[in-house]
N, C-alpha and C. Protein backbone atom coordinates (compact mmCIF):
# COMPACT_ATOMS: atom_id res chain seq x y z
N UNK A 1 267.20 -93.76 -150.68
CA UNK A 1 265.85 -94.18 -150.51
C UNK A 1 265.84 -95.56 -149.90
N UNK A 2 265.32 -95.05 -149.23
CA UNK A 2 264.85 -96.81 -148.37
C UNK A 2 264.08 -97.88 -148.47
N UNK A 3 264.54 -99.03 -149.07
CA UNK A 3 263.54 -100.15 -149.47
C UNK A 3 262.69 -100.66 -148.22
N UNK A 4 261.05 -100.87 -148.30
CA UNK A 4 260.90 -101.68 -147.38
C UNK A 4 260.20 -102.86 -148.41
N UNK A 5 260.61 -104.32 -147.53
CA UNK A 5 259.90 -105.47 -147.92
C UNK A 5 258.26 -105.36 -147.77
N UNK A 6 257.97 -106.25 -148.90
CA UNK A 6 256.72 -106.44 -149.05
C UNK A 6 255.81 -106.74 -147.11
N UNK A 7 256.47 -107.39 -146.77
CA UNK A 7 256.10 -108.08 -145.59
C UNK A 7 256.00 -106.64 -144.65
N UNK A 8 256.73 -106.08 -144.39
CA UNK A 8 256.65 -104.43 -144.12
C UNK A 8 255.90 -103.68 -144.16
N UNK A 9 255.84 -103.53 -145.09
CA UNK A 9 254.29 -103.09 -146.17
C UNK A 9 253.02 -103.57 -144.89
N UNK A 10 252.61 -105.01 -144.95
CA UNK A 10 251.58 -105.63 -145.09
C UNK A 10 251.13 -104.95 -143.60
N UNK A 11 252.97 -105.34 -142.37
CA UNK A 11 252.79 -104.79 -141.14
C UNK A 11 252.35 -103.41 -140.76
N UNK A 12 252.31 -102.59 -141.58
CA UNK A 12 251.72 -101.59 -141.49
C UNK A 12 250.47 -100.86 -141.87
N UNK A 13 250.34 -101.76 -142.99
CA UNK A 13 248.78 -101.47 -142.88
C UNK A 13 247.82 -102.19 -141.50
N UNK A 14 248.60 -103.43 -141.42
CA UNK A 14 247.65 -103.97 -140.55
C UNK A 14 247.05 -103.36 -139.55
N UNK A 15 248.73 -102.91 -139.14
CA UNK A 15 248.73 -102.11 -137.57
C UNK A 15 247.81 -101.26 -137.41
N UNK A 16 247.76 -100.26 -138.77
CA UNK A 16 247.33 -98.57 -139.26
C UNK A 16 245.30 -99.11 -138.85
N UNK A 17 245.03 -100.54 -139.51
CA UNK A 17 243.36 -100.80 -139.93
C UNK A 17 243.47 -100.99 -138.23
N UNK A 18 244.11 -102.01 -137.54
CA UNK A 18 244.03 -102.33 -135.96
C UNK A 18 243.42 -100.94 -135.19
N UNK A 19 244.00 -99.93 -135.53
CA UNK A 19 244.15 -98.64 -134.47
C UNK A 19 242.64 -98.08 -135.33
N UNK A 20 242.57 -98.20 -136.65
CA UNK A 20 241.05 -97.71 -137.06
C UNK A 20 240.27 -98.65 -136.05
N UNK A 21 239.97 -99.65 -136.15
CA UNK A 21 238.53 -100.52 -135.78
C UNK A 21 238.98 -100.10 -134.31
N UNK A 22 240.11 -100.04 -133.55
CA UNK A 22 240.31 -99.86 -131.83
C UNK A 22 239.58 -98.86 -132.15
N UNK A 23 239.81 -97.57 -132.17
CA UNK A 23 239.39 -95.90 -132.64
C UNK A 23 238.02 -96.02 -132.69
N UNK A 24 237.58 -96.96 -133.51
CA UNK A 24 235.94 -96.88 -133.68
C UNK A 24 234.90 -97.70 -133.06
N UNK A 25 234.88 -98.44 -132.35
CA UNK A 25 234.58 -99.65 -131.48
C UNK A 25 234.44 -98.64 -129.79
N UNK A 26 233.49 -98.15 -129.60
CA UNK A 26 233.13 -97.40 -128.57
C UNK A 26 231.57 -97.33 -128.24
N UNK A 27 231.33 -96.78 -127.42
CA UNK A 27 229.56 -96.45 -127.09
C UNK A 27 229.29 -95.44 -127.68
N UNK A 28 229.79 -94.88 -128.66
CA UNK A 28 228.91 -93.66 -129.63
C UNK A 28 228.11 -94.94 -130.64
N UNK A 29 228.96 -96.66 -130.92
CA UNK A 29 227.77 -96.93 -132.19
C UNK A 29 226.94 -98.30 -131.56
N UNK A 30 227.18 -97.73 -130.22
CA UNK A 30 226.34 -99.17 -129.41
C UNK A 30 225.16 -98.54 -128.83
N UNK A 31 224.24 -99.42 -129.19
CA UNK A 31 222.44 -99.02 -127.94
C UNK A 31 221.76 -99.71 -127.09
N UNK A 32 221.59 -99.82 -126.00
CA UNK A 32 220.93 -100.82 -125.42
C UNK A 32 219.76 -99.79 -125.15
N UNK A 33 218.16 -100.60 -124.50
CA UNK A 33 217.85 -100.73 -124.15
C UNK A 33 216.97 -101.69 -123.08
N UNK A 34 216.63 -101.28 -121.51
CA UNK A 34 215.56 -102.27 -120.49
C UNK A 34 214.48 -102.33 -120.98
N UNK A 35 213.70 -103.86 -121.09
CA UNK A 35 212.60 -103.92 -121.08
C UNK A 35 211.94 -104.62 -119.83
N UNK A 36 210.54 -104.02 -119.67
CA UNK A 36 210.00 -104.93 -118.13
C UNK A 36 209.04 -106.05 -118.85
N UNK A 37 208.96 -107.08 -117.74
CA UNK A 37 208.22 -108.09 -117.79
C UNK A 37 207.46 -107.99 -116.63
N UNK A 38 205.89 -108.15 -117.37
CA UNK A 38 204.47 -107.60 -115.93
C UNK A 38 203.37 -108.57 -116.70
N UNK A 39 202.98 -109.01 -115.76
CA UNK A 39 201.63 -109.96 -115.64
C UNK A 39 200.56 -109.26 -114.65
N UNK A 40 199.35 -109.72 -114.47
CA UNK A 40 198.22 -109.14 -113.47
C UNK A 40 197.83 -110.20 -113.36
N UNK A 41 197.85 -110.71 -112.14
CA UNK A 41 196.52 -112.31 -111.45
C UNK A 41 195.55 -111.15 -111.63
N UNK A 42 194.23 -112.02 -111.77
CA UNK A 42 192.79 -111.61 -111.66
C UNK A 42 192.11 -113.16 -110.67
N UNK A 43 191.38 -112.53 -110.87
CA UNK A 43 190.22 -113.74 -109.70
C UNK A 43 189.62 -114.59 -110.59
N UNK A 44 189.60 -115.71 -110.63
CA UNK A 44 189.22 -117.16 -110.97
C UNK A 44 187.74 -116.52 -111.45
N UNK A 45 186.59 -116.96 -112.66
CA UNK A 45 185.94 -117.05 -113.13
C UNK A 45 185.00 -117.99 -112.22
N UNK A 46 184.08 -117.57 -111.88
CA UNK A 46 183.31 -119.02 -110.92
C UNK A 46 181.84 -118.94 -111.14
N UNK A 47 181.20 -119.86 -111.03
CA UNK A 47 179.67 -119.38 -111.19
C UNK A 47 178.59 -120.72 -110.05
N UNK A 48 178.02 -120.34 -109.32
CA UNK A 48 177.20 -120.90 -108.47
C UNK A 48 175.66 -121.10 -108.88
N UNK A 49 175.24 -122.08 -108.39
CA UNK A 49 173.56 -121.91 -108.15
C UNK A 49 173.10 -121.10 -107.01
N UNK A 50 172.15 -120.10 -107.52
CA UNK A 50 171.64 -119.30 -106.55
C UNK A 50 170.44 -119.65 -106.27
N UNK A 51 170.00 -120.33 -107.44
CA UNK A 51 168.77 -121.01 -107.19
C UNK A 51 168.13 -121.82 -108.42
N UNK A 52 167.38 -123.27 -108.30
CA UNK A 52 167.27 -124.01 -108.61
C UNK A 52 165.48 -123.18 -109.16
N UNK A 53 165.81 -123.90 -110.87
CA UNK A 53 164.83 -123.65 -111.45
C UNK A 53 163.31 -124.54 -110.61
N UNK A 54 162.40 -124.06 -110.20
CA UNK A 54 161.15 -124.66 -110.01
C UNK A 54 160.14 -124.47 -110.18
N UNK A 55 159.30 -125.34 -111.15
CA UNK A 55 157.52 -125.01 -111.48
C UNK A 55 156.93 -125.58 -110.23
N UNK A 56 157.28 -125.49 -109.03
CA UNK A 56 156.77 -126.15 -108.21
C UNK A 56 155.37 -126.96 -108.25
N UNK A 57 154.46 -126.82 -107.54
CA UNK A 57 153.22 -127.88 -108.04
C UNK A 57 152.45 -127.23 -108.84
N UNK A 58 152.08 -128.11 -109.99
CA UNK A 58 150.77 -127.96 -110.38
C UNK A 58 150.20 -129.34 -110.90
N UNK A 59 148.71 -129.23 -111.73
CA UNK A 59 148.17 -130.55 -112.03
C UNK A 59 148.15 -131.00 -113.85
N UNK A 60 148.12 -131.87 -114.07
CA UNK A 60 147.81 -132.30 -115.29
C UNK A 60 146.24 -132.49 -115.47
N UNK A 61 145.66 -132.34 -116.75
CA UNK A 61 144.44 -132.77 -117.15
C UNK A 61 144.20 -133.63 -118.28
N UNK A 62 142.78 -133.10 -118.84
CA UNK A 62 142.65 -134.29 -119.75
C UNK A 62 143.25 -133.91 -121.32
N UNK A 63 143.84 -132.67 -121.29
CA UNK A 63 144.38 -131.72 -122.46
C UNK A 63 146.24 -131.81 -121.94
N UNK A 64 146.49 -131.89 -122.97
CA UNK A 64 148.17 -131.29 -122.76
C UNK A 64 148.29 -130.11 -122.61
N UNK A 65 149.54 -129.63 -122.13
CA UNK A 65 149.51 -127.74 -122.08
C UNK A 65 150.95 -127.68 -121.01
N UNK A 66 150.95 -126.48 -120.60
CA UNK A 66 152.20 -126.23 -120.11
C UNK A 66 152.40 -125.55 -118.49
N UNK A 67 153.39 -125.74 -118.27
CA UNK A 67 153.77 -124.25 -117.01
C UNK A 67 154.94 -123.74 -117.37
N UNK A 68 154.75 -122.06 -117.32
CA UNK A 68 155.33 -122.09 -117.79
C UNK A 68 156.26 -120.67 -116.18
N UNK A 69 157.65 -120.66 -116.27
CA UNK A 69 158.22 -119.47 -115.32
C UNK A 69 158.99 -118.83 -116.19
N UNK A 70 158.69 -117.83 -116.50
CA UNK A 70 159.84 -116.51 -117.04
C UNK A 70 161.15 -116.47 -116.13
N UNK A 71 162.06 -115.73 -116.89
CA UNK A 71 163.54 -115.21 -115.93
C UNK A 71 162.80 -114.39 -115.20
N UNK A 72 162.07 -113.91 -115.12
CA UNK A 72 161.84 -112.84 -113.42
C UNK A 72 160.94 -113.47 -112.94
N UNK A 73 160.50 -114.93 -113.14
CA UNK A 73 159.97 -115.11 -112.01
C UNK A 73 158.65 -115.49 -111.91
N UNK A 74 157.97 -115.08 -113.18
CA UNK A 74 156.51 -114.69 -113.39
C UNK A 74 156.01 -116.58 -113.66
N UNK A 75 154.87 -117.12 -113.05
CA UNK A 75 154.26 -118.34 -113.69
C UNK A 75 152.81 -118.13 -114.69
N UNK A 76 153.25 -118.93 -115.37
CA UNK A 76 151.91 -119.16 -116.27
C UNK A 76 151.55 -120.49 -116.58
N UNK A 77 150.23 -121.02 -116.33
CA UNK A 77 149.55 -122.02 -117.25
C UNK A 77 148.58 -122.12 -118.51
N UNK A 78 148.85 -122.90 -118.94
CA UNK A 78 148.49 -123.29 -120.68
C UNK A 78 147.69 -124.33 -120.61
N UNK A 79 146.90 -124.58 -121.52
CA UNK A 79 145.98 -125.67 -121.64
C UNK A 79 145.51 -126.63 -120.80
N UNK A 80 145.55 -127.58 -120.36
CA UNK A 80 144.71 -128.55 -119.86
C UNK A 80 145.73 -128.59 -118.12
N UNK A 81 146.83 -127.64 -118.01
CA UNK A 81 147.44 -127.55 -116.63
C UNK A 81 147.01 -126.62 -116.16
N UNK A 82 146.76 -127.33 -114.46
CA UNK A 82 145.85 -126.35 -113.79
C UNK A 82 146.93 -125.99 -112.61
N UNK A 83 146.55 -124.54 -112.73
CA UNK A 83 147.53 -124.01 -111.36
C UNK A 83 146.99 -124.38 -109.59
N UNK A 84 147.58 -124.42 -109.08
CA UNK A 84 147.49 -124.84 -107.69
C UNK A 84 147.64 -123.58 -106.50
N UNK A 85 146.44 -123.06 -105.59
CA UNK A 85 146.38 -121.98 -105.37
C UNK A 85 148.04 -121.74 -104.74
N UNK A 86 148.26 -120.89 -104.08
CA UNK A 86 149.73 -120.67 -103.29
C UNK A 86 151.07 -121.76 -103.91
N UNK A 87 151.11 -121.72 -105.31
CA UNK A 87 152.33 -122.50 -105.59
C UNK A 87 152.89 -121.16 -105.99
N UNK A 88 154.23 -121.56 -105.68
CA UNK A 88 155.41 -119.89 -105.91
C UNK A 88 156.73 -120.33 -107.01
N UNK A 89 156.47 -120.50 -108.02
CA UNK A 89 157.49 -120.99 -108.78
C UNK A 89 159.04 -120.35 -108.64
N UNK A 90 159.79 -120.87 -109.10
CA UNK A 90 160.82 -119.50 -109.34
C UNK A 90 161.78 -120.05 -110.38
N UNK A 91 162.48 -119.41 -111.12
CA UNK A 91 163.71 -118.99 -111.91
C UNK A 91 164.40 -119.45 -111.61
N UNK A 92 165.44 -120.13 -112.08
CA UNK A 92 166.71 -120.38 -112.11
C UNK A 92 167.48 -119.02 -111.97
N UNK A 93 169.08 -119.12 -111.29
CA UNK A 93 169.78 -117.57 -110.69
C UNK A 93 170.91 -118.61 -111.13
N UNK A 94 172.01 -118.10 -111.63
CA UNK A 94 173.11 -118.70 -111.50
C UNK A 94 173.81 -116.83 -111.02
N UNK A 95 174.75 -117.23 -110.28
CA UNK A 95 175.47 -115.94 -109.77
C UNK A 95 176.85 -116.04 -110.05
N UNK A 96 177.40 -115.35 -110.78
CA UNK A 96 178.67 -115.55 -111.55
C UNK A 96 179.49 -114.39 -110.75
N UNK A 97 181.01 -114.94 -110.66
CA UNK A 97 181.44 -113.90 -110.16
C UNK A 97 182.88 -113.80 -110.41
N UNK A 98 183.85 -113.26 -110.25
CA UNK A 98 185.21 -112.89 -110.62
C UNK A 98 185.71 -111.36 -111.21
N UNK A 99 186.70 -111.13 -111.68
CA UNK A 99 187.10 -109.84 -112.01
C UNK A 99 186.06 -109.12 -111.90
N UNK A 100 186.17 -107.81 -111.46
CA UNK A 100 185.24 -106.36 -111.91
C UNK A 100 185.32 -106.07 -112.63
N UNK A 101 184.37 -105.79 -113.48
CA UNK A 101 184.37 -104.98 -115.10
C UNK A 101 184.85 -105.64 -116.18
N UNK A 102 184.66 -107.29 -115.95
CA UNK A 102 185.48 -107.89 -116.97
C UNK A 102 184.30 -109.05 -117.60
N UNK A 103 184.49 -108.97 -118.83
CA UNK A 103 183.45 -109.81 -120.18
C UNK A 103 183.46 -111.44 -119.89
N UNK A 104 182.87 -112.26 -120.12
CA UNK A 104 182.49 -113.30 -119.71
C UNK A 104 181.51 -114.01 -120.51
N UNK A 105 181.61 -114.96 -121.33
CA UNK A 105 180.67 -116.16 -122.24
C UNK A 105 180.20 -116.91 -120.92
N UNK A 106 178.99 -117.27 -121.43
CA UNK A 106 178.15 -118.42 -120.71
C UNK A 106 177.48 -119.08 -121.51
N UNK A 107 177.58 -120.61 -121.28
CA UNK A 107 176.68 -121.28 -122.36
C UNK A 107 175.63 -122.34 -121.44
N UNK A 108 174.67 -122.95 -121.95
CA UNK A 108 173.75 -123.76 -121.78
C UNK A 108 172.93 -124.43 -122.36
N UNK A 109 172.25 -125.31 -121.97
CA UNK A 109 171.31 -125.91 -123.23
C UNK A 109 169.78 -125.21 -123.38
N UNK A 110 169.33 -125.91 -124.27
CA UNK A 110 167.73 -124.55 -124.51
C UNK A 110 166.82 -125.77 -124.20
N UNK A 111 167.05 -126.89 -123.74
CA UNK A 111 166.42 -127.63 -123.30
C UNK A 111 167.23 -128.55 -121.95
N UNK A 112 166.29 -128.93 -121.47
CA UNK A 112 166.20 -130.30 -120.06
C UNK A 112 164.85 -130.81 -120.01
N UNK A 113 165.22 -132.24 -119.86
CA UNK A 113 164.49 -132.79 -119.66
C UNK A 113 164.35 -133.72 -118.20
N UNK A 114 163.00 -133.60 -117.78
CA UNK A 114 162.55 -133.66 -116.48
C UNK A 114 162.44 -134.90 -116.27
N UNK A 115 162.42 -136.10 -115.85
CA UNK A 115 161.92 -137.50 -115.25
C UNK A 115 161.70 -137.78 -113.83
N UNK A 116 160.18 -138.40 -114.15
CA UNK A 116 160.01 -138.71 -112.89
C UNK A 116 160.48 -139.45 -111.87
N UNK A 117 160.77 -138.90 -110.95
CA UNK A 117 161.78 -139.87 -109.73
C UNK A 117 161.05 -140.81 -108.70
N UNK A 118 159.98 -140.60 -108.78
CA UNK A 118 158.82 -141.38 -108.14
C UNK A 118 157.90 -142.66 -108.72
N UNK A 119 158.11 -142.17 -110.20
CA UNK A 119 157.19 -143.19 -111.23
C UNK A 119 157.80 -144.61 -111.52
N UNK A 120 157.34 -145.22 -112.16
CA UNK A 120 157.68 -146.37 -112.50
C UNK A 120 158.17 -146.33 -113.78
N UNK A 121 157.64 -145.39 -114.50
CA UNK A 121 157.76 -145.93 -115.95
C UNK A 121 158.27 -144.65 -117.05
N UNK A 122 159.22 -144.31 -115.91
CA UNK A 122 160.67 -143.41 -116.41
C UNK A 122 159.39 -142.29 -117.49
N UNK A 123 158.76 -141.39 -116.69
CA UNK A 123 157.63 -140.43 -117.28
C UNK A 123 158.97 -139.43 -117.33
N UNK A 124 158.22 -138.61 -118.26
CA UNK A 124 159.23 -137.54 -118.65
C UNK A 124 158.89 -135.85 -119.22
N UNK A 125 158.81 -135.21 -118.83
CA UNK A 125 158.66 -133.61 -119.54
C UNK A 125 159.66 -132.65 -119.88
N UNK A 126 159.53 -132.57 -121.11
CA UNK A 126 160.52 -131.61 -121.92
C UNK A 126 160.45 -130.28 -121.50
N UNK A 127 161.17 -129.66 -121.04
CA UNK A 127 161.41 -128.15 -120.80
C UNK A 127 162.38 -127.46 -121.62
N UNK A 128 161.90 -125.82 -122.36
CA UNK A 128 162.30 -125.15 -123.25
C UNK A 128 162.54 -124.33 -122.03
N UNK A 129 164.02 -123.83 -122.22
CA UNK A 129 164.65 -122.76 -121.39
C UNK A 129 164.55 -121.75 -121.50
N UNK A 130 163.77 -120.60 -121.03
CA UNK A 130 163.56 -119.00 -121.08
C UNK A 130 164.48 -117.94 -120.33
N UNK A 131 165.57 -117.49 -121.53
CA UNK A 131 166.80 -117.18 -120.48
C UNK A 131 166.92 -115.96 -120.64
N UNK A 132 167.33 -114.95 -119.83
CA UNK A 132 167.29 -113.42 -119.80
C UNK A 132 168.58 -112.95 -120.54
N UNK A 133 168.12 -111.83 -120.94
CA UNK A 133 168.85 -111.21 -121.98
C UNK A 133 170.68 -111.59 -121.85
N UNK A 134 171.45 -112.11 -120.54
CA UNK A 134 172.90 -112.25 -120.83
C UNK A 134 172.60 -113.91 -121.11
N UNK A 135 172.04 -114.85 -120.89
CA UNK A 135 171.91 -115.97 -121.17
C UNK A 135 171.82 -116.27 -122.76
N UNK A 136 170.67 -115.42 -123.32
CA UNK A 136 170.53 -115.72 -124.51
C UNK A 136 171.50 -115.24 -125.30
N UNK A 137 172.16 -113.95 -124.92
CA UNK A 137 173.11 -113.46 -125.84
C UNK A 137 174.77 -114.16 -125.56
N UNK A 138 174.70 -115.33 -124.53
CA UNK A 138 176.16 -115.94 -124.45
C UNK A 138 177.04 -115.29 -124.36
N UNK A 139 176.93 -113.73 -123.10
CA UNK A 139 177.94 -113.15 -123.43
C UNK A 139 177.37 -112.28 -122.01
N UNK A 140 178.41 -111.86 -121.06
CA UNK A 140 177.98 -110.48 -120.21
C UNK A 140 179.43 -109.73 -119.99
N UNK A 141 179.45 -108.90 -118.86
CA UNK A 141 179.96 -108.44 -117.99
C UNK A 141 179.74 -108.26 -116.58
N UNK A 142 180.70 -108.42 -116.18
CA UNK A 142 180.61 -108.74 -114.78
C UNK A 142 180.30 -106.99 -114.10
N UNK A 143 179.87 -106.82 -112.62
CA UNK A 143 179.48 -105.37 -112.42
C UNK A 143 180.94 -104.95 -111.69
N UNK A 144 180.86 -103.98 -111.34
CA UNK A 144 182.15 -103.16 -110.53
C UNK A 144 182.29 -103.79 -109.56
N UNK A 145 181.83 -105.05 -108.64
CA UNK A 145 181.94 -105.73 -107.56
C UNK A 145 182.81 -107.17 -108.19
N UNK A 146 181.84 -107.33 -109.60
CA UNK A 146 182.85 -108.74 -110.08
C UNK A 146 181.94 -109.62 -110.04
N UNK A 147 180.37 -109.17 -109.91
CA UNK A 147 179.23 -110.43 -109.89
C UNK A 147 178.20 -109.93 -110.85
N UNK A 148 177.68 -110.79 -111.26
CA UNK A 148 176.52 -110.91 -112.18
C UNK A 148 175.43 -112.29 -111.61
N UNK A 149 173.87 -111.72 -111.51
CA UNK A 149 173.04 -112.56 -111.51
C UNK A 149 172.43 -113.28 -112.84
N UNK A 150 172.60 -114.36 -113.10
CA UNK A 150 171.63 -114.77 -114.79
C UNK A 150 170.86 -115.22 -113.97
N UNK A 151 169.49 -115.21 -114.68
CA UNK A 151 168.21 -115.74 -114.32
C UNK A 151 167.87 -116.59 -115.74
N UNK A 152 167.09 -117.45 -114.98
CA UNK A 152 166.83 -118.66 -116.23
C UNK A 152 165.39 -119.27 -116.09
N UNK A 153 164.17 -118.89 -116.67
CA UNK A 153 162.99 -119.93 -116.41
C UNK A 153 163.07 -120.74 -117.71
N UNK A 154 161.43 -121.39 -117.93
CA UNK A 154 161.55 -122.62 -118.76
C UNK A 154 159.91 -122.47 -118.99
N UNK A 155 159.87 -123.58 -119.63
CA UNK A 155 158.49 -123.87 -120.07
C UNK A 155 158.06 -125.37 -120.06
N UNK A 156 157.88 -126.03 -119.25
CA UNK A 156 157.45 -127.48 -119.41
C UNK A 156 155.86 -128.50 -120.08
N UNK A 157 156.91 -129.05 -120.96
CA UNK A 157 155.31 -129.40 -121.46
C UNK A 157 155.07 -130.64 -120.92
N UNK A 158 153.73 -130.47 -120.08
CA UNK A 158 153.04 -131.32 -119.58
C UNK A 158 151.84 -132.15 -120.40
N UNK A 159 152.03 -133.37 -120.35
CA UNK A 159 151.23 -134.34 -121.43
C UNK A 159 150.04 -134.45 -120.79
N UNK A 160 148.75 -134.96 -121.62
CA UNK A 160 147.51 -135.32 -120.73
C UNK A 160 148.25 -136.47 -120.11
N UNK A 161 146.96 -136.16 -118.71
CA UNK A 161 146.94 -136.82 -117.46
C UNK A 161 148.34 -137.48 -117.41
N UNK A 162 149.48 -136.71 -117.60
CA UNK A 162 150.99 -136.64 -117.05
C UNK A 162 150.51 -137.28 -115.66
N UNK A 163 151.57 -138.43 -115.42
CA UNK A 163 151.68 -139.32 -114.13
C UNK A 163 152.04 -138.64 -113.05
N UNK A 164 151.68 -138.53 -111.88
CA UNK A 164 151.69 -137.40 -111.16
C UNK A 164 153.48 -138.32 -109.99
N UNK A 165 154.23 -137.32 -109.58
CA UNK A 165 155.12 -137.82 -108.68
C UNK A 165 156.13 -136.39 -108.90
N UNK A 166 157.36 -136.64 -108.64
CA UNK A 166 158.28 -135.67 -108.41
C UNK A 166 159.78 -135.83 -109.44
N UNK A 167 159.61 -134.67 -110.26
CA UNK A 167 160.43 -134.65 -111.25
C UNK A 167 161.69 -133.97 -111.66
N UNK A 168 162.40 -134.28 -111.51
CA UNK A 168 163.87 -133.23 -111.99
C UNK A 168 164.60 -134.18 -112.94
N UNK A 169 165.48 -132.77 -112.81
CA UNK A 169 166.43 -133.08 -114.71
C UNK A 169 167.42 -134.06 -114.19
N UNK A 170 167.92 -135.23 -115.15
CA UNK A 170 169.43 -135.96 -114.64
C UNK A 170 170.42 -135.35 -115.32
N UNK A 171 171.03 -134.32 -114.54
CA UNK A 171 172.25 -133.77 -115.01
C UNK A 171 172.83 -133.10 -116.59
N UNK A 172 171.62 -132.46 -117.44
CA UNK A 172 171.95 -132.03 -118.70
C UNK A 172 171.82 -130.82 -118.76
N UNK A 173 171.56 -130.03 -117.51
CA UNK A 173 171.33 -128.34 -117.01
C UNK A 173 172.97 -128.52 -116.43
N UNK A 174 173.82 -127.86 -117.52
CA UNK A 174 175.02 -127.48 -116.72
C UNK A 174 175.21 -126.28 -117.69
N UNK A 175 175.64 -125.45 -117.19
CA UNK A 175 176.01 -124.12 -117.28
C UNK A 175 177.75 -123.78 -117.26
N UNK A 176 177.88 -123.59 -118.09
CA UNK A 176 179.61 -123.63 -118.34
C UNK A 176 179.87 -121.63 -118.57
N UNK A 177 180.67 -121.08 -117.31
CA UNK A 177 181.55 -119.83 -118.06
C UNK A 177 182.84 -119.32 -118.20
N UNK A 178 182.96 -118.95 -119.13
CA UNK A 178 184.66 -118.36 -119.22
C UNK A 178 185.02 -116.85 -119.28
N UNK A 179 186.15 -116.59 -119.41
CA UNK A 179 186.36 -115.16 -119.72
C UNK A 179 186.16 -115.26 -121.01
N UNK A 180 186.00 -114.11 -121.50
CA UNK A 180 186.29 -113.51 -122.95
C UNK A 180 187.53 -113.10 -123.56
């Protein structure tokens, strides 16, 4: 019978586990898979003036009261303001445009205020903003082209015998939109 040394021994198991893990170390216990990486540009979010809110002329009296333009357009006077035959008010339009078919927040203020640019003595009329249904709800969609019209009237209250000259807002009508 043949002695082998301990050390013998050890060399053979080693060898014997070596040829297991070689033996088993193959593509039956390996997996890969490719993954893709994809982005989509879309078109910039933008929004224009299409048109500038205007109560164009009317008069003050000896009563306070108002003018007033709806989002479509429509004028009305209130109390002691008198309409002026052939004045054609109109709506504010902002025309928004970017992606087709894609959601969009818009915000604004529910007021501006008007000062006179002609007066002396910094006169002023408060206007309440009358905004059509995507205005008020701070929220639209754009159409299958990628544009949307908002329309925006107001209501200005005109004080007795309001100082007569030519009035617009200093810069607090800004209209901010984003995607959703």
């Amino acid at each position: 019978m043949r002695q082998t040394s301990i050390y013998g021994k050890l060399l053979a198991m080693a060898g014997c586990a070596a040829l297991v893990c070689a033996v088993g170390v193959g593509t039956g216990h390996a997996a890969s898979v490719t993954a893709e990486a994809t982005g989509q540009v879309i078109k910039p979010i933008g929004v224009v003036v299409g048109a500038n809110l205007d109560f164009g002329r009317f008069m003050s009296g000896a009563s306070s009261g108002t003018i007033a333009v709806t989002a479509a357009g429509v004028a009305q006077v209130t109390g002691g303001v008198g309409a002026v035959p052939g004045n054609v008010p109109v709506a504010a339009t902002f025309d928004v445009s970017g992606e087709a078919s894609t959601g969009f927040s818009i915000s604004m203020p529910d007021t501006v205020t008007l000062t006179n640019t002609d007066g002396v003595g910094g006169e002023t009329m408060e206007v309440t903003l009358a905004k059509d249904a995507v205005a008020a709800a701070g929220t639209g969609t754009l159409d299958g082209t990628g544009a949307l019209a908002v329309k925006v009237g107001g209501a200005a209250a005109v004080g007795v015998n309001q100082v007569s000259g030519h009035y617009e807002n200093t810069a607090d009508f800004t209209v901010v939109v984003n995607y959703n």
